[in-house]
N, C-alpha and C. Protein backbone atom coordinates (compact mmCIF):
# COMPACT_ATOMS: atom_id res chain seq x y z
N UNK A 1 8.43 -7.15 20.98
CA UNK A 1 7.12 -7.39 20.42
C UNK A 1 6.65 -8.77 20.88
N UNK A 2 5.30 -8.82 21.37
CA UNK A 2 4.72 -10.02 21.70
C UNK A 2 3.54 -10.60 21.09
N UNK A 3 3.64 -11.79 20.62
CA UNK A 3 2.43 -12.39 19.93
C UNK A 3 1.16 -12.26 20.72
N UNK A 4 0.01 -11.50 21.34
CA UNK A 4 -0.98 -12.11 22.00
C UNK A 4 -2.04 -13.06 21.43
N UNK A 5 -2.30 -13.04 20.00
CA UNK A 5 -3.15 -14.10 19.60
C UNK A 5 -2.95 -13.91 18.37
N UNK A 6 -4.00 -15.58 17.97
CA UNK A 6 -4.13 -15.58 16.28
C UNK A 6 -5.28 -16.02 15.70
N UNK A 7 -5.86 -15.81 15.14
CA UNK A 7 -7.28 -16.32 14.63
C UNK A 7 -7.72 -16.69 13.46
N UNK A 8 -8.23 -17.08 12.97
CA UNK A 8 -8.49 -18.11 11.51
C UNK A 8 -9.57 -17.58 11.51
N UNK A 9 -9.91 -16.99 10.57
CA UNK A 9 -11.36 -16.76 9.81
C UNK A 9 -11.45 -17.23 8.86
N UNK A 10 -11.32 -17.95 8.05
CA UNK A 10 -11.48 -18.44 6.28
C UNK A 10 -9.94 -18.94 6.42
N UNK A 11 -9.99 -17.83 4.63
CA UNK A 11 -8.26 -17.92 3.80
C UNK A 11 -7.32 -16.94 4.80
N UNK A 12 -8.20 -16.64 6.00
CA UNK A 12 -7.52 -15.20 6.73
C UNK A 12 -6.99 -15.53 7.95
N UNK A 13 -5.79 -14.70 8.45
CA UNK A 13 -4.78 -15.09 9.67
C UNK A 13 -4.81 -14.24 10.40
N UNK A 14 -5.57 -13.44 11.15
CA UNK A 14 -5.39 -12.29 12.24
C UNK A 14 -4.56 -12.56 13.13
N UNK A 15 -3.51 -11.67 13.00
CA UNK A 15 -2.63 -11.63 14.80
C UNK A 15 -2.43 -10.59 15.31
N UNK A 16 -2.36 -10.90 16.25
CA UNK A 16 -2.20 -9.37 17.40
C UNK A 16 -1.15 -9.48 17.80
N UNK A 17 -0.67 -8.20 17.89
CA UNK A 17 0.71 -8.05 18.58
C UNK A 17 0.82 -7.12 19.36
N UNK A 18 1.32 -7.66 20.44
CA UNK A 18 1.69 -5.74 21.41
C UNK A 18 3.06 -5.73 21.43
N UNK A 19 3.21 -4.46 21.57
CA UNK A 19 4.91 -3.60 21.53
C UNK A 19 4.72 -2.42 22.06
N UNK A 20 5.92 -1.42 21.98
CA UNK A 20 6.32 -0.66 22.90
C UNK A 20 6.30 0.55 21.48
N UNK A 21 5.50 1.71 21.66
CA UNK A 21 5.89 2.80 20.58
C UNK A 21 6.86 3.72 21.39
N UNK A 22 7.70 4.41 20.66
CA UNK A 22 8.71 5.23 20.48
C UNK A 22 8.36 6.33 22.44
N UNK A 23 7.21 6.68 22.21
CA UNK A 23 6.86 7.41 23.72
C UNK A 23 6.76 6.36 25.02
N UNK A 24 6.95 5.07 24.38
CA UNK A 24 6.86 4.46 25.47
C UNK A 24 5.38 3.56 26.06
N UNK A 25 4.77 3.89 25.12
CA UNK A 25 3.15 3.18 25.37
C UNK A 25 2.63 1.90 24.89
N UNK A 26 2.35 0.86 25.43
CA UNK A 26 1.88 0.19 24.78
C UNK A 26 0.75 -0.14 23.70
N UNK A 27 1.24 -0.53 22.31
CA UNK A 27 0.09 -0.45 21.46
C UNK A 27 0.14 -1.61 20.87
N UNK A 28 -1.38 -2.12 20.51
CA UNK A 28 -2.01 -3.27 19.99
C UNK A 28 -2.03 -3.26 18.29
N UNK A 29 -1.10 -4.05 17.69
CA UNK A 29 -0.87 -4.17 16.21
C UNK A 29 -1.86 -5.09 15.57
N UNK A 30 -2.67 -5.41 14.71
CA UNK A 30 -3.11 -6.31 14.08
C UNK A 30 -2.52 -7.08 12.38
N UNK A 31 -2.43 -7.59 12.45
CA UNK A 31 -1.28 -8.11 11.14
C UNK A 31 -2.38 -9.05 10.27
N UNK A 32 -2.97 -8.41 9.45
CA UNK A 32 -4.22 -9.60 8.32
C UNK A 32 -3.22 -10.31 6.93
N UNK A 33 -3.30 -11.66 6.88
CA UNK A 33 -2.35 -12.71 6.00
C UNK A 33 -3.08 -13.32 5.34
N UNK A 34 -2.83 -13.47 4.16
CA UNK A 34 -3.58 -14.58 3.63
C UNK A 34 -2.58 -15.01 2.62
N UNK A 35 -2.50 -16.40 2.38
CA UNK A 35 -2.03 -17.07 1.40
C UNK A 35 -2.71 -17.14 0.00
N UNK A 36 -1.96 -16.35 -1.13
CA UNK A 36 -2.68 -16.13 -2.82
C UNK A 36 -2.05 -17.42 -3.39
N UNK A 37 -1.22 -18.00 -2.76
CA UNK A 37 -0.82 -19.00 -3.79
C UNK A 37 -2.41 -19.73 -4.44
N UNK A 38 -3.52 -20.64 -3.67
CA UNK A 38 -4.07 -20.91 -3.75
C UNK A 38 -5.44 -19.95 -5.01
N UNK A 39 -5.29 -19.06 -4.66
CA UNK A 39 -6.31 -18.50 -5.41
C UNK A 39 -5.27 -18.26 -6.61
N UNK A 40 -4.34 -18.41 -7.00
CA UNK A 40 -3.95 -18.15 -8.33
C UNK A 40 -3.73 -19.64 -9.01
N UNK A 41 -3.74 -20.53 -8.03
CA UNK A 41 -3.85 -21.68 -8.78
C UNK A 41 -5.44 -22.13 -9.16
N UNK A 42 -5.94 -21.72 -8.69
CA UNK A 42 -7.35 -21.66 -8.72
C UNK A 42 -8.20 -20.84 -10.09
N UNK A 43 -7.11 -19.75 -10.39
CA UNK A 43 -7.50 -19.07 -11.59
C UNK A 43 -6.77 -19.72 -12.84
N UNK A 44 -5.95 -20.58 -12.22
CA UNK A 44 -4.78 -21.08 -13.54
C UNK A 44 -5.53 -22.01 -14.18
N UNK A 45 -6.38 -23.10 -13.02
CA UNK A 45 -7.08 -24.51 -13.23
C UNK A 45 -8.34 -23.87 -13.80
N UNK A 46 -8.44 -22.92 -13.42
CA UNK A 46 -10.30 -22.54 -14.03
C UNK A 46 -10.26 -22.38 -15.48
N UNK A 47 -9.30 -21.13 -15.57
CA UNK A 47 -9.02 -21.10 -17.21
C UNK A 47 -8.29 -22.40 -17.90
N UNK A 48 -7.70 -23.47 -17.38
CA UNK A 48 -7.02 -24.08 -18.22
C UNK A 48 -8.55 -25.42 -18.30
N UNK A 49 -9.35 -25.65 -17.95
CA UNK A 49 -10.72 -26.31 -17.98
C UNK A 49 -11.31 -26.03 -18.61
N UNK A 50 -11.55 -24.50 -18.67
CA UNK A 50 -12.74 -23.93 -19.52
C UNK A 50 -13.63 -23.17 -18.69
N UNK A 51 -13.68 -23.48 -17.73
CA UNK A 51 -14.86 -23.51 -16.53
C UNK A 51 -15.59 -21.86 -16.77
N UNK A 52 -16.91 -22.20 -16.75
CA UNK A 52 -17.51 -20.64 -17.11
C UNK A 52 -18.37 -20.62 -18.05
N UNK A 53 -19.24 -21.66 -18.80
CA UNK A 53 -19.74 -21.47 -20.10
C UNK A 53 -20.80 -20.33 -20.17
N UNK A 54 -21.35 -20.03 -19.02
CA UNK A 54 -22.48 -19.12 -19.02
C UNK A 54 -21.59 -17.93 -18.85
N UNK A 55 -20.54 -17.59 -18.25
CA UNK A 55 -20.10 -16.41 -18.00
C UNK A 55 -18.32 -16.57 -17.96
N UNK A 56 -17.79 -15.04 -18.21
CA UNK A 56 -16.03 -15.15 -18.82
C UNK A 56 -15.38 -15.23 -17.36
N UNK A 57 -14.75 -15.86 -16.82
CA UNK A 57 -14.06 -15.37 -15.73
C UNK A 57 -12.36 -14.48 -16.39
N UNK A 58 -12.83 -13.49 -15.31
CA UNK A 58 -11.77 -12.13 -15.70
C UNK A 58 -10.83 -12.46 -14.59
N UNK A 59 -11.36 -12.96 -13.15
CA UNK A 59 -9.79 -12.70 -11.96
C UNK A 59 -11.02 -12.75 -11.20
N UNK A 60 -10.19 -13.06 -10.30
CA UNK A 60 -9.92 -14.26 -8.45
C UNK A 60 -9.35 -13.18 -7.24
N UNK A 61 -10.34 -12.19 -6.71
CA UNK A 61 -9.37 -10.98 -6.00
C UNK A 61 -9.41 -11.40 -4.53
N UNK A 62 -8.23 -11.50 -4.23
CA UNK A 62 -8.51 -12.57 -2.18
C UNK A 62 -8.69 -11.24 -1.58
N UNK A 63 -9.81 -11.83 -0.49
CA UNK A 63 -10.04 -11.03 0.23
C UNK A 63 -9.20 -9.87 1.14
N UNK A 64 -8.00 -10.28 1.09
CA UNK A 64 -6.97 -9.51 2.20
C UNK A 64 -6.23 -8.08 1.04
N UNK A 65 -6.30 -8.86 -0.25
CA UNK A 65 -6.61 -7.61 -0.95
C UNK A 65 -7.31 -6.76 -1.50
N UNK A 66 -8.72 -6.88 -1.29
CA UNK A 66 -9.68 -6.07 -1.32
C UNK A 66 -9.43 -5.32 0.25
N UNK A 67 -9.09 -6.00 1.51
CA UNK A 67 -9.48 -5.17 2.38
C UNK A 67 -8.44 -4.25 2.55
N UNK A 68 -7.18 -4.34 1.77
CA UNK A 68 -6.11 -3.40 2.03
C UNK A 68 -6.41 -2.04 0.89
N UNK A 69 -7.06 -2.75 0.07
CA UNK A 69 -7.78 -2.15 -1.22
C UNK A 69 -8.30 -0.93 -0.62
N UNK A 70 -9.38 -1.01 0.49
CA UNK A 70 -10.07 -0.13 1.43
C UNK A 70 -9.61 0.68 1.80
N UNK A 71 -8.59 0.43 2.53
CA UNK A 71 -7.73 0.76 3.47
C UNK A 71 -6.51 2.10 2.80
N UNK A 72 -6.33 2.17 1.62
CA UNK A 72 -5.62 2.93 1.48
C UNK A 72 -6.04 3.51 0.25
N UNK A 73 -7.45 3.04 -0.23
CA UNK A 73 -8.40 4.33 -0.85
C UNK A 73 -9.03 5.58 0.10
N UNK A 74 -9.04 4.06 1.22
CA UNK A 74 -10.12 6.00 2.07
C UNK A 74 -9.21 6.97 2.11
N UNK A 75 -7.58 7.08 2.89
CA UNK A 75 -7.47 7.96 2.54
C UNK A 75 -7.31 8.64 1.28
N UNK A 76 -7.19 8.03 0.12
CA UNK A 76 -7.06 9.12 -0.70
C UNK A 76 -8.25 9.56 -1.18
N UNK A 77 -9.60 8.60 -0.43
CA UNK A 77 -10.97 9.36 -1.25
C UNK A 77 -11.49 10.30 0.23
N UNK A 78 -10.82 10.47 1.33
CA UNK A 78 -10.68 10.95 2.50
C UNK A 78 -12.22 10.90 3.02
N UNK A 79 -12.20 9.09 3.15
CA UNK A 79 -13.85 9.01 3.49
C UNK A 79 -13.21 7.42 5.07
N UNK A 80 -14.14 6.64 5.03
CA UNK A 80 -13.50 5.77 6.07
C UNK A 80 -13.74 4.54 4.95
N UNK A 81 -12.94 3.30 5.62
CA UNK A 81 -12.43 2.18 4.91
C UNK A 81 -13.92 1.54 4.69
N UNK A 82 -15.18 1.40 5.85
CA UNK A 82 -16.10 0.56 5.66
C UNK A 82 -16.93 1.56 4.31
N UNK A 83 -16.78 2.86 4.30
CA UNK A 83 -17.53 3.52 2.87
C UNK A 83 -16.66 3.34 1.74
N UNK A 84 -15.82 2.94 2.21
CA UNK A 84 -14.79 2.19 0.35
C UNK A 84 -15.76 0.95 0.22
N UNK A 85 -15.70 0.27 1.20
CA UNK A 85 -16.03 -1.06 0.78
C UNK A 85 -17.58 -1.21 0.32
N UNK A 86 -18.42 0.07 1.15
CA UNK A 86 -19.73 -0.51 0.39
C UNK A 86 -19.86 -0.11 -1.06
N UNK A 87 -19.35 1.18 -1.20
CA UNK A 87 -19.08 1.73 -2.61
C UNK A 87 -18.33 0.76 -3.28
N UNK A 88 -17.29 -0.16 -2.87
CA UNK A 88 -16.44 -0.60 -3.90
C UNK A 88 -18.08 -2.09 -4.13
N UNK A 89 -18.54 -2.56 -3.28
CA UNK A 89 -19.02 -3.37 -3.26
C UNK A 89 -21.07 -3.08 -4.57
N UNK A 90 -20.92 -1.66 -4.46
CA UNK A 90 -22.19 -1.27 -5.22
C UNK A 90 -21.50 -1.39 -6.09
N UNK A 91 -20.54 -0.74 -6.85
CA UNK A 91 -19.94 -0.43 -7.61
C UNK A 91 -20.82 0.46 -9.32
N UNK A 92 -20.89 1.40 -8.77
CA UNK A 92 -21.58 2.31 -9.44
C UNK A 92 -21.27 3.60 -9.90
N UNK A 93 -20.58 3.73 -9.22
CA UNK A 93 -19.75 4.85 -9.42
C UNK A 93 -18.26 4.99 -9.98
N UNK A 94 -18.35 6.06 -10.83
CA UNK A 94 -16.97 5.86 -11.42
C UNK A 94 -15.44 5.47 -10.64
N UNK A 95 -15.42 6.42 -9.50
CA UNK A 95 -13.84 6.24 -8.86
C UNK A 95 -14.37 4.77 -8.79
N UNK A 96 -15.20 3.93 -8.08
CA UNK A 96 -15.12 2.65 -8.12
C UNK A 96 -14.77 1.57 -8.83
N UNK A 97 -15.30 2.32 -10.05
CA UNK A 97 -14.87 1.54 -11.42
C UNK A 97 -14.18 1.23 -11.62
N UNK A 98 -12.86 2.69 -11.09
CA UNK A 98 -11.61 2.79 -11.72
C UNK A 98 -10.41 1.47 -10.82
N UNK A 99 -11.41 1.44 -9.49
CA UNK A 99 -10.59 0.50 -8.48
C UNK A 99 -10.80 -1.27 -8.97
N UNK A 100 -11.90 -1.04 -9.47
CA UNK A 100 -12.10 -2.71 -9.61
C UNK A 100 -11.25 -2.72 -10.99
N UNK A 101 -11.53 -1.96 -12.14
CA UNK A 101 -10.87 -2.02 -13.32
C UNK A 101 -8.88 -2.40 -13.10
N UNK A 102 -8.36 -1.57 -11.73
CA UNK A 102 -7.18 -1.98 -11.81
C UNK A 102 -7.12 -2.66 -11.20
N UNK A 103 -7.61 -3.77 -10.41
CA UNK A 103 -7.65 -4.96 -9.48
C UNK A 103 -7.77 -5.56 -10.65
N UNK A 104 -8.80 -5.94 -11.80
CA UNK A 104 -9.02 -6.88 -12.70
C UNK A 104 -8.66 -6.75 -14.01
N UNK A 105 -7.46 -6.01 -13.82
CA UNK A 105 -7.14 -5.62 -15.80
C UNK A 105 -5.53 -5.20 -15.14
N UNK A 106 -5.16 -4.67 -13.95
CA UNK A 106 -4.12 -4.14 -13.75
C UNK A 106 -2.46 -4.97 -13.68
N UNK A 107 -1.33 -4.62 -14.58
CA UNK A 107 -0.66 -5.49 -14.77
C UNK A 107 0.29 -6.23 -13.15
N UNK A 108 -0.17 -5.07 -11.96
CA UNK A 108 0.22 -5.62 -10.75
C UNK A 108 -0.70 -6.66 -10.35
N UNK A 109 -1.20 -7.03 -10.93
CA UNK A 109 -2.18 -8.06 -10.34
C UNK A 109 -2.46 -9.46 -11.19
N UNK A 110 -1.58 -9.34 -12.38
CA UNK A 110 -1.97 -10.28 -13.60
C UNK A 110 -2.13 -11.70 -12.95
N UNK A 111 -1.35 -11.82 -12.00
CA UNK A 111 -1.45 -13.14 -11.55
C UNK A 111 -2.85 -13.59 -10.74
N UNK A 112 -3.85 -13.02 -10.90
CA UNK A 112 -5.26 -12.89 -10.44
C UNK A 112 -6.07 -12.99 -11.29
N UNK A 113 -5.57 -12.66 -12.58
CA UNK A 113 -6.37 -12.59 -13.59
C UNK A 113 -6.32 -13.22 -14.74
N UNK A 114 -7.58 -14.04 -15.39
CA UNK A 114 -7.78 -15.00 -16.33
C UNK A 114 -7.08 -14.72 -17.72
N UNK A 115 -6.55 -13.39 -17.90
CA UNK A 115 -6.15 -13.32 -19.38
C UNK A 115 -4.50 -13.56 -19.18
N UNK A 116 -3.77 -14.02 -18.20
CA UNK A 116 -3.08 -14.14 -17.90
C UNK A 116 -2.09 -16.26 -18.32
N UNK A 117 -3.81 -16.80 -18.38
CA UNK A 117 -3.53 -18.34 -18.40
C UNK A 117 -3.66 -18.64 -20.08
């Protein structure tokens, strides 16, 4: 396996990798990283301030998990990843509901979330 690049977008780490699949072909891997330490300290300091008087903060969701979020709803809503995301992003609809509700209430995620501090 070979590193060909890496790229910084934000909190985000794109790398590419090429390797050799099983038939023998070369294929192009992409690997998306992001570091949560930061955004959970970020939810720890918010709630331990107060910060919010106009509004409750519930949770801090990093982007690399919303986009994996996508990624393995479409298939089970057997649609493509960019129609998760605008749906997850209207959020109007029930299955949507049900995705943000366990991103922001779900006990795999407590560490994202304000009722947690």
């Amino acid at each position: 396996m070979k590193l060909i690049g890496v790229e910084k977008s934000g909190a985000l780490i794109h790398k590419t990798w090429l390797h050799t699949d099983g038939a023998g072909d070369d294929v192009f891997t992409t690997e998306t990283i992001q570091d949560v330490a930061p955004v959970i300290a970020s939810v720890k300091n918010d709630v331990l301030r107060g910060k919010g008087k106009d509004f409750r903060l519930k949770a801090k969701i990093p982007l690399n998990l919303i986009n994996e979020t996508c990624y393995k709803t479409a298939v089970l809503w057997g649609v493509q990843p960019a129609d998760v995301m605008a749906e997850l992003m209207n959020s109007k609809t029930d299955r949507s509901k049900k995705v943000w509700k366990l991103l922001t209430e779900g006990r795999d995620f407590s560490k994202l979330q304000a009722r947690s501090y």
